[in-house]
Protein backbone atom coordinates (compact mmCIF):
# COMPACT_ATOMS: atom_id res chain seq x y z
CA UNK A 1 -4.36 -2.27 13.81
CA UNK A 2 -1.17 -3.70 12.26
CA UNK A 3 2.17 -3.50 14.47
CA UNK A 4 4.96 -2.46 12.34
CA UNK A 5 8.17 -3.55 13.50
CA UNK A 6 10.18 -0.28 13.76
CA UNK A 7 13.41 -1.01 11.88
CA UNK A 8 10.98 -1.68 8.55
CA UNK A 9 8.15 1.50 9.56
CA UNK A 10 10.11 4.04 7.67
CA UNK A 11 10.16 1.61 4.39
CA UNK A 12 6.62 1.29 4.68
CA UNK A 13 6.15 4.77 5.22
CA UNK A 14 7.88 5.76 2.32
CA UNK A 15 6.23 3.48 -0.10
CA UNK A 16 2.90 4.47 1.14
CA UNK A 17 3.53 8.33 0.92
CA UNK A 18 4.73 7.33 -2.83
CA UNK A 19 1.25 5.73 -3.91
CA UNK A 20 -0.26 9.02 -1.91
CA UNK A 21 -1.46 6.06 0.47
CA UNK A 22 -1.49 6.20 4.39
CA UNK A 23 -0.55 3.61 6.16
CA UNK A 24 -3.45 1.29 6.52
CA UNK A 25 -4.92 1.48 3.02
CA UNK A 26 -1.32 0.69 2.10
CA UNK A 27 -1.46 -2.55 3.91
CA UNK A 28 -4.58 -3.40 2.69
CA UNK A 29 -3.06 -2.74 -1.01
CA UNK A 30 -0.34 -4.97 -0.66
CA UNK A 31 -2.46 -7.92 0.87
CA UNK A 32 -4.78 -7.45 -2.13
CA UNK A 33 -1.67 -7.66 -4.40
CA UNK A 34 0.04 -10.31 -2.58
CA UNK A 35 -3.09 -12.70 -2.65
CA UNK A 36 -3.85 -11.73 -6.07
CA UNK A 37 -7.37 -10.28 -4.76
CA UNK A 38 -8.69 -6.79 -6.33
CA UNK A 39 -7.69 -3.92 -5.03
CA UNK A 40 -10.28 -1.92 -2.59
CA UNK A 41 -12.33 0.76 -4.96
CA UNK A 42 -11.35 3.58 -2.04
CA UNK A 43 -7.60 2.61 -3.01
CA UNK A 44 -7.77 2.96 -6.30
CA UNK A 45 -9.48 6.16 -6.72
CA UNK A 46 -6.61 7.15 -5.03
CA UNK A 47 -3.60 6.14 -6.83
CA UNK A 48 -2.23 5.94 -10.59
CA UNK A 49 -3.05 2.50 -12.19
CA UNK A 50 0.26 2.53 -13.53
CA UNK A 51 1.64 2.41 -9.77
CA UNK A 52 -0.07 -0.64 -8.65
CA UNK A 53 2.55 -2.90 -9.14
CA UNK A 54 5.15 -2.77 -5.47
CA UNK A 55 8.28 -0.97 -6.11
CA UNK A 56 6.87 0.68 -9.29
């Protein structure tokens, strides 16, 4: 469980629902990306490759 501080949910949110992501695989995706570790198999089956970079 990750608390989410609830001014910053909604931009979290939205950035999941754009990689087609819920909210806890998102995390996990931008841990992997931030400490340059491979992204989870289950993630990427589920989004474009093309997306993995943040704020693509």
């Amino acid at each position: 469980m990750v608390r989410t501080p609830e001014k910053q949910y909604l931009h979290y949110k939205n950035e999941a629902d754009t990689l087609g992501l819920d909210l806890c695989d998102y995390y996990v995706y931008v841990m992997a990306m931030h400490h340059e570790l491979p992204i989870p198999h289950y993630i990427q089956d589920r989004i474009d490759p093309a997306q993995y970079k943040l704020g693509a």
